[in-house]
Protein backbone atom coordinates (compact mmCIF):
# COMPACT_ATOMS: atom_id res chain seq x y z
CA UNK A 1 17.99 -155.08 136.55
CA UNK A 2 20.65 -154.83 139.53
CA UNK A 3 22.50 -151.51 139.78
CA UNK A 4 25.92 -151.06 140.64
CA UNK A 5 27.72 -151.94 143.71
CA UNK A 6 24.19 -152.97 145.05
CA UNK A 7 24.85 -154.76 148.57
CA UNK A 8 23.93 -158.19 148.79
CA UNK A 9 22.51 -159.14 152.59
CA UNK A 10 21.05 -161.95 153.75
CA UNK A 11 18.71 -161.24 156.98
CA UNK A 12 19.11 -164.63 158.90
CA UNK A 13 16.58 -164.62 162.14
CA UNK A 14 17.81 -166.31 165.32
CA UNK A 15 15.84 -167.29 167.89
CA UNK A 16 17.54 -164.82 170.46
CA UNK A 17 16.95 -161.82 167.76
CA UNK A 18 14.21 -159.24 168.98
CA UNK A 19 11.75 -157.41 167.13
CA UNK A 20 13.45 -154.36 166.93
CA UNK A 21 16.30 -155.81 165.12
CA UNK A 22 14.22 -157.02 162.63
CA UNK A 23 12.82 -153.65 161.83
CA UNK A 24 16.15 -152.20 161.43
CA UNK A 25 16.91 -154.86 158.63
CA UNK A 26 13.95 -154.14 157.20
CA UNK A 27 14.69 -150.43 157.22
CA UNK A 28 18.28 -151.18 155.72
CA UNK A 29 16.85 -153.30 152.81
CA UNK A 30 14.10 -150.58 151.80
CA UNK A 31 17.25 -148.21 151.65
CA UNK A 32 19.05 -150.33 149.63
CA UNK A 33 15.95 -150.71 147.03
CA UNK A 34 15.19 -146.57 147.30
CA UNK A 35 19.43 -146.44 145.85
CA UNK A 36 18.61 -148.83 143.26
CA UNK A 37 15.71 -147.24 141.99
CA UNK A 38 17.75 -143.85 142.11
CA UNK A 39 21.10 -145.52 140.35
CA UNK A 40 18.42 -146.86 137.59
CA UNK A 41 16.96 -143.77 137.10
CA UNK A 42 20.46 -142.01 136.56
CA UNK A 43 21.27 -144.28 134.29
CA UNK A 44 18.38 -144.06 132.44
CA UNK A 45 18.32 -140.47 131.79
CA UNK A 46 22.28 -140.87 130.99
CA UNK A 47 21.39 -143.17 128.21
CA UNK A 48 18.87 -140.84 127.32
CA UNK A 49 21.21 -138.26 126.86
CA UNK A 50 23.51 -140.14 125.40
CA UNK A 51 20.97 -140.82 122.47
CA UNK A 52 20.00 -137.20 122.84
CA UNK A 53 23.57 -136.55 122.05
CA UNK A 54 23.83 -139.09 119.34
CA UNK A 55 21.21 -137.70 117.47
CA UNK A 56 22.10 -134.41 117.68
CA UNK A 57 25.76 -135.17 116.56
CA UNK A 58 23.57 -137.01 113.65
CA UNK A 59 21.93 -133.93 112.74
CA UNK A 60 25.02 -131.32 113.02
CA UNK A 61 26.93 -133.81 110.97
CA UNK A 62 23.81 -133.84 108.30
CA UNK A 63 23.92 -130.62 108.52
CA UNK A 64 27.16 -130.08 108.04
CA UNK A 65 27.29 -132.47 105.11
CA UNK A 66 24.70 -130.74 103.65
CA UNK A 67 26.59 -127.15 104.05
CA UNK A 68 30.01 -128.56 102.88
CA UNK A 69 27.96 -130.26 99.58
CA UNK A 70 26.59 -126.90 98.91
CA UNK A 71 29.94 -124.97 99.12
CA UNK A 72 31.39 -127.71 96.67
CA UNK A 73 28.20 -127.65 94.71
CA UNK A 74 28.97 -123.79 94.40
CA UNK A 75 32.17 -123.47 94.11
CA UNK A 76 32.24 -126.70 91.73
CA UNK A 77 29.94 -124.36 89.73
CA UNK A 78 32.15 -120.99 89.98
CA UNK A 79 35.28 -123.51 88.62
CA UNK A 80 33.45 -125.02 86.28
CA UNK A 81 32.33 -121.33 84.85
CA UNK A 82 35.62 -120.21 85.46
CA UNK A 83 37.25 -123.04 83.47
CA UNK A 84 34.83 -122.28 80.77
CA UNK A 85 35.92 -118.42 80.68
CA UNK A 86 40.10 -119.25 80.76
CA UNK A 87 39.39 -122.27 78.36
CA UNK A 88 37.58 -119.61 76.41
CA UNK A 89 40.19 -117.02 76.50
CA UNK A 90 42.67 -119.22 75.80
CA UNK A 91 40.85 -119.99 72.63
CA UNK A 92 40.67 -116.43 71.98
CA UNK A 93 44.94 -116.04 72.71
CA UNK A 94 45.74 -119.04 70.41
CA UNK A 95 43.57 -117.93 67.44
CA UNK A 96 45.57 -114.49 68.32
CA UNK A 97 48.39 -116.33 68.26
CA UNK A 98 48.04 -118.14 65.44
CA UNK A 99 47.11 -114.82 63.34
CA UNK A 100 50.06 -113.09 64.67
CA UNK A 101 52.11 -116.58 64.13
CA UNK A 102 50.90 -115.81 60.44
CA UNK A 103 51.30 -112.59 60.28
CA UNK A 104 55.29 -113.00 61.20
CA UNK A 105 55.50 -115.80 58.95
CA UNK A 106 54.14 -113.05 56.03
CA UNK A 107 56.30 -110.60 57.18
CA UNK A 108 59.26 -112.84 57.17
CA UNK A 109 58.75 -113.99 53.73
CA UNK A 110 58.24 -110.59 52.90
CA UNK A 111 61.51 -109.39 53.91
CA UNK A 112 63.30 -112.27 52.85
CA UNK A 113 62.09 -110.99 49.93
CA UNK A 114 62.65 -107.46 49.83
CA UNK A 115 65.66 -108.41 51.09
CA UNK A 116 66.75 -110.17 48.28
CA UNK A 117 65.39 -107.71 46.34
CA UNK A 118 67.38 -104.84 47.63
CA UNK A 119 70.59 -107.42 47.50
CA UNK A 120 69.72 -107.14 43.87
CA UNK A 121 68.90 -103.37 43.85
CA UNK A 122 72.39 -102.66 45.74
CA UNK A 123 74.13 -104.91 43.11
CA UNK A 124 71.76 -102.86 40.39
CA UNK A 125 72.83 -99.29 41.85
CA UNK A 126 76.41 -100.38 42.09
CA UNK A 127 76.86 -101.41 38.78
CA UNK A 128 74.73 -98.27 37.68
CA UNK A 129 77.14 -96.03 39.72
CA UNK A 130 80.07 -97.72 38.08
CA UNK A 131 78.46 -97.00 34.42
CA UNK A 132 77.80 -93.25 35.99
CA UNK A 133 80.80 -92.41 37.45
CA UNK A 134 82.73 -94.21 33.73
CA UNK A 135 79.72 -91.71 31.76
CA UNK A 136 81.05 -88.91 33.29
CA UNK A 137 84.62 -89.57 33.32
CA UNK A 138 84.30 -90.26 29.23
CA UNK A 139 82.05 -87.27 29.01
CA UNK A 140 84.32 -84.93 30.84
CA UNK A 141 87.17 -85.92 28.03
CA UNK A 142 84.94 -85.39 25.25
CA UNK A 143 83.95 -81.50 26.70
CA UNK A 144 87.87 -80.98 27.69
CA UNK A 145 88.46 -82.48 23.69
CA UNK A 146 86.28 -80.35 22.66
CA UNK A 147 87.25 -77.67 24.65
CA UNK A 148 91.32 -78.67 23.62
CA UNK A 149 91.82 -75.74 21.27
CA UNK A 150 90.37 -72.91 23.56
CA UNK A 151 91.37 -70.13 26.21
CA UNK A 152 90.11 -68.40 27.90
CA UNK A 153 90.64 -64.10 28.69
CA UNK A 154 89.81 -62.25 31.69
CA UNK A 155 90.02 -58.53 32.02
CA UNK A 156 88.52 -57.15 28.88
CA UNK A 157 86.26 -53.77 29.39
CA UNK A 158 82.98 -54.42 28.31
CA UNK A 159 82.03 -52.93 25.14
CA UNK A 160 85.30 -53.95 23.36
CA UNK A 161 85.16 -55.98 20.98
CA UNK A 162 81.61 -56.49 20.07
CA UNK A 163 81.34 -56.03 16.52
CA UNK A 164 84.31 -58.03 15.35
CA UNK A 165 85.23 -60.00 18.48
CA UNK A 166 87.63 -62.42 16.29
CA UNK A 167 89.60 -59.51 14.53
CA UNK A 168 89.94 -57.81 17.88
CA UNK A 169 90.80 -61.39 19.99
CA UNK A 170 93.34 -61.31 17.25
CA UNK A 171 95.00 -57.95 17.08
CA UNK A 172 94.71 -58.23 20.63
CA UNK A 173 97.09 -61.22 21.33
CA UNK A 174 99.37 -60.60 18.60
CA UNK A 175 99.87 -56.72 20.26
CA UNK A 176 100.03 -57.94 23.80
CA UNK A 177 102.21 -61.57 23.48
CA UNK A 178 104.56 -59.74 20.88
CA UNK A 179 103.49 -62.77 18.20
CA UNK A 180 104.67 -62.46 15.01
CA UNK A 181 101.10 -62.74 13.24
CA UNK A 182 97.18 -62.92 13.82
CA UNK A 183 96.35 -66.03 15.46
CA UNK A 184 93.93 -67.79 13.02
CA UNK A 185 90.69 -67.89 15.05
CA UNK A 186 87.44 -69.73 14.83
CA UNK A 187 85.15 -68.20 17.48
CA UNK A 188 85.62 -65.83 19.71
CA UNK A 189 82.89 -64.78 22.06
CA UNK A 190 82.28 -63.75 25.60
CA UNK A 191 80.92 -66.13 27.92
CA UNK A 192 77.12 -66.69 28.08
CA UNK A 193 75.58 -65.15 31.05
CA UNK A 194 74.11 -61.56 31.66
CA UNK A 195 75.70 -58.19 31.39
CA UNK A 196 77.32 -57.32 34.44
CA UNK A 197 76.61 -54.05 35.95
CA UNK A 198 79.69 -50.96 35.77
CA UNK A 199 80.87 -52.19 39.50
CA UNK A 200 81.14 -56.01 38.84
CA UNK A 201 84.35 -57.91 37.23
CA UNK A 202 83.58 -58.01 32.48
CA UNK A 203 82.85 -61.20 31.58
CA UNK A 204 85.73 -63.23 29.75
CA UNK A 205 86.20 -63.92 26.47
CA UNK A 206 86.00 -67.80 25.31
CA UNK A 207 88.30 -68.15 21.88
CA UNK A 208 88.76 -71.19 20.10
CA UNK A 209 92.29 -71.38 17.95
CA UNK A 210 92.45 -73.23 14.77
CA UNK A 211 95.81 -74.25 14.70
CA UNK A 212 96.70 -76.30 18.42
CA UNK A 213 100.68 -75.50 17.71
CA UNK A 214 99.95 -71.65 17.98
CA UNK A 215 97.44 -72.34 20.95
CA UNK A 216 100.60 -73.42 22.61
CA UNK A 217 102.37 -70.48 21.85
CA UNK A 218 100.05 -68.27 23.46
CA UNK A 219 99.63 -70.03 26.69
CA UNK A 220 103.57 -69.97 27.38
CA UNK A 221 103.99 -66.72 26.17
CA UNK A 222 101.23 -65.75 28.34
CA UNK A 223 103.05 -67.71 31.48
CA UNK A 224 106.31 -66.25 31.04
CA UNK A 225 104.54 -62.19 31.43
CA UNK A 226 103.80 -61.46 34.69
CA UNK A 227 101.78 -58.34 34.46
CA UNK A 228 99.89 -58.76 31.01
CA UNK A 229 98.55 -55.42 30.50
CA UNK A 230 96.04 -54.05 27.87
CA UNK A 231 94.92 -50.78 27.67
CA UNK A 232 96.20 -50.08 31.19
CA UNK A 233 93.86 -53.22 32.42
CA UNK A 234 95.78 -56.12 33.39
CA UNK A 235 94.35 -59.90 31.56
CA UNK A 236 94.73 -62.72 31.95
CA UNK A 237 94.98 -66.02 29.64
CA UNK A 238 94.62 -69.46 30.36
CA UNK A 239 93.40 -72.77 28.96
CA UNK A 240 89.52 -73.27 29.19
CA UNK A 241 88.56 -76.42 31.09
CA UNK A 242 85.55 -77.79 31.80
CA UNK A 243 83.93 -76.94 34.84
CA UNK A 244 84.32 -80.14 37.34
CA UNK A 245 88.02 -80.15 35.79
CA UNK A 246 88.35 -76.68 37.13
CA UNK A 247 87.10 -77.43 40.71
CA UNK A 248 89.49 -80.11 40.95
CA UNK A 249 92.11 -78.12 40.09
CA UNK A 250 91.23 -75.02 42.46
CA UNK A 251 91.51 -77.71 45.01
CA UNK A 252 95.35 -77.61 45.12
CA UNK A 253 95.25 -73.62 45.15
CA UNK A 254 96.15 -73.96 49.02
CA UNK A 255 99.18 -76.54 47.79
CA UNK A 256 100.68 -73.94 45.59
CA UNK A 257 100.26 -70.83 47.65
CA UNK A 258 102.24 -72.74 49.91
CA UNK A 259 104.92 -73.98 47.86
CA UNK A 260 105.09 -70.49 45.77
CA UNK A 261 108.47 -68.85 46.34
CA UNK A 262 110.08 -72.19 48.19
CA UNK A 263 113.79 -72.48 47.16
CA UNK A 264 114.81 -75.29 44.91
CA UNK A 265 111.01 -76.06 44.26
CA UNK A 266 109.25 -76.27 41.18
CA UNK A 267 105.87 -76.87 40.60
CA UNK A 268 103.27 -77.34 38.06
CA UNK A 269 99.30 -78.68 37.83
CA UNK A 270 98.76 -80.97 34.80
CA UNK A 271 95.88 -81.64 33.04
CA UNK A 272 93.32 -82.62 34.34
CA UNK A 273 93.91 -82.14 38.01
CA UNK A 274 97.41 -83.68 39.19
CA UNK A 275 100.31 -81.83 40.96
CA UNK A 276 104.04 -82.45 40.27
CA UNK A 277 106.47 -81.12 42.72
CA UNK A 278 110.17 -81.34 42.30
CA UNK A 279 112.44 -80.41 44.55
CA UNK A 280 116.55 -81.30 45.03
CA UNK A 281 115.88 -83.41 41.55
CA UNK A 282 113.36 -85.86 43.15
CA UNK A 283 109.51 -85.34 41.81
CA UNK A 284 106.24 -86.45 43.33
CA UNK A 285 103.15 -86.12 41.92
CA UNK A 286 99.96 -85.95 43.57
CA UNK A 287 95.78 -86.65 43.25
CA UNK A 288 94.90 -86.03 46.76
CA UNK A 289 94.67 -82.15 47.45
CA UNK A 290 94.57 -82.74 50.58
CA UNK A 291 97.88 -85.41 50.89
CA UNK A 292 99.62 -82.44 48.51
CA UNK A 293 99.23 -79.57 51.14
CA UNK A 294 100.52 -81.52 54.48
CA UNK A 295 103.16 -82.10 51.96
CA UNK A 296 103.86 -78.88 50.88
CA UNK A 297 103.13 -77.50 54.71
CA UNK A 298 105.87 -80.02 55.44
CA UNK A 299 108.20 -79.03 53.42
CA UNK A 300 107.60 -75.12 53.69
CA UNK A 301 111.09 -74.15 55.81
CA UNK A 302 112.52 -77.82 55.87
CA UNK A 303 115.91 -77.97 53.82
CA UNK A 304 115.80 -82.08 53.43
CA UNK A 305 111.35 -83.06 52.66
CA UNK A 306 110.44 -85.89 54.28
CA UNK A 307 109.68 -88.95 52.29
CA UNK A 308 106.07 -89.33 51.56
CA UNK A 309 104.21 -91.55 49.35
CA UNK A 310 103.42 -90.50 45.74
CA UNK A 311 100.33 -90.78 44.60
């Protein structure tokens, strides 16, 4: 095979041409077939480098295949396993779920439930109150009903009166409210607690009148004396109430210290806990100790009282 840019000559022989010149052609073509030879040679072991070349670009890109299928065989495997665990633990979060989804839906039926019943409790303890708070309104009349035809006297030493406490209660009011007879008297006893000691206060007597007209008679007898004195001890008589009627009257005590003494005002707590104040011929009455003392404070060195609302 020819190599490239082999020269073509053509020797042509005259008959002038000597010797010599012939040899020098024949010198020129043996040069020309020593480059061939060389060019062929260069080309051969280019080709064979070429396929040298091939082959090993073959085997890197085998190789590399080979590499790049492991590392997706692997990390095909770590998904896979992977996917396994998250599709496992997101088993494990929606059975979770679903027990807490459960759960909620217990506990909201549960307190729609105990919600109702505490509407129903609410309603129960409501009403109850209402009964309660009607209970003890009817059972404080029946005690002060039952209590109508009493009074009560503070003051008395102890030791008086313990033998025949009615004929002394008795001889006792008639002497000290100038009456002109013994009250008639049913009981007359001192109150039930124990015997106070020389230093405190005698416990007071509890009396029950028969007659309520004479009753009467005592207690404004008793309100027009000041000082009511026996035996050089200064007593005291009032009406006995039942207990919760007398904290709700003590409750206007600060009321009618202030009012005590005012000009042109009178004053008076009726039964069972109400104040009436008159004053310059208009009245109020009040329920609310605490709406009657900004009154009275009010009032206490005014000549005209403001205008407040009765209750």
């Amino acid at each position: 095979m020819p190599g490239k840019g082999k020269k073509q000559k053509t020797a042509h022989v005259g008959p002038d041409q000597t010797p010599s010149s012939r040899d020098m052609d024949a010198h020129e073509e043996s040069t020309d077939d020593e480059e061939d030879t060389s060019n062929r040679a260069v080309l051969a072991a280019i080709t064979a480098l070429k396929g040298e070349m091939a082959k090993m670009k073959d085997d890197i890109c085998a190789n590399v295949d080979r590499r790049i299928e492991r590392v997706y065989n692997d990390l095909r495997q770590e998904i896979t396993m992977a996917n396994n665990s998250v599709q496992a633990s997101i088993a494990s979060i929606e059975a979770n779920s679903q027990k807490l989804h459960d759960k909620a839906a217990d506990m909201e039926r549960a307190a729609t439930a105990h919600s109702d019943s505490i509407s129903q409790l609410e309603q129960q303890v409501a009403s109850l109150n209402s009964d309660v708070a009607t209970l003890k309104r009817k059972n404080e009349e029946l005690e002060g009903n039952s209590r109508r035809n009493n009074i009560r006297i503070t003051g008395i030493c102890e030791g008086l009166g313990m033998t025949k406490p009615r004929d002394f209660i008795a001889t006792l009011l008639k002497d000290a409210l100038a009456l002109n007879e013994q009250p008639m008297i049913d009981r007359a006893h001192r109150t039930l607690r124990q015997r106070p000691s020389p230093s405190e206060p005698p416990r007071p007597f509890v009396i029950r009148i028969h007659h309520y007209h004479v009753l009467e008679e005592i207690l404004r007898k008793a309100a027009t004396i000041k000082n009511l004195q026996y035996q050089g001890k200064t007593i005291r008589i009032f009406p006995d109430y039942p207990p919760t009627v007398v904290k709700r009257r003590a409750l206007f005590n600060r009321a009618r210290q202030v009012l005590r003494n005012q000009p042109d005002v009178r004053y008076g707590l009726l039964y069972p806990a109400r104040l009436l104040v008159t004053h310059n011929g208009s009245q109020l009455s009040f329920t609310d100790p605490q709406k009657a003392e900004e009154y009275a404070e009010r009032l206490t060195g005014s000549a005209r009282p403001q205008i407040v609302e009765a209750m």
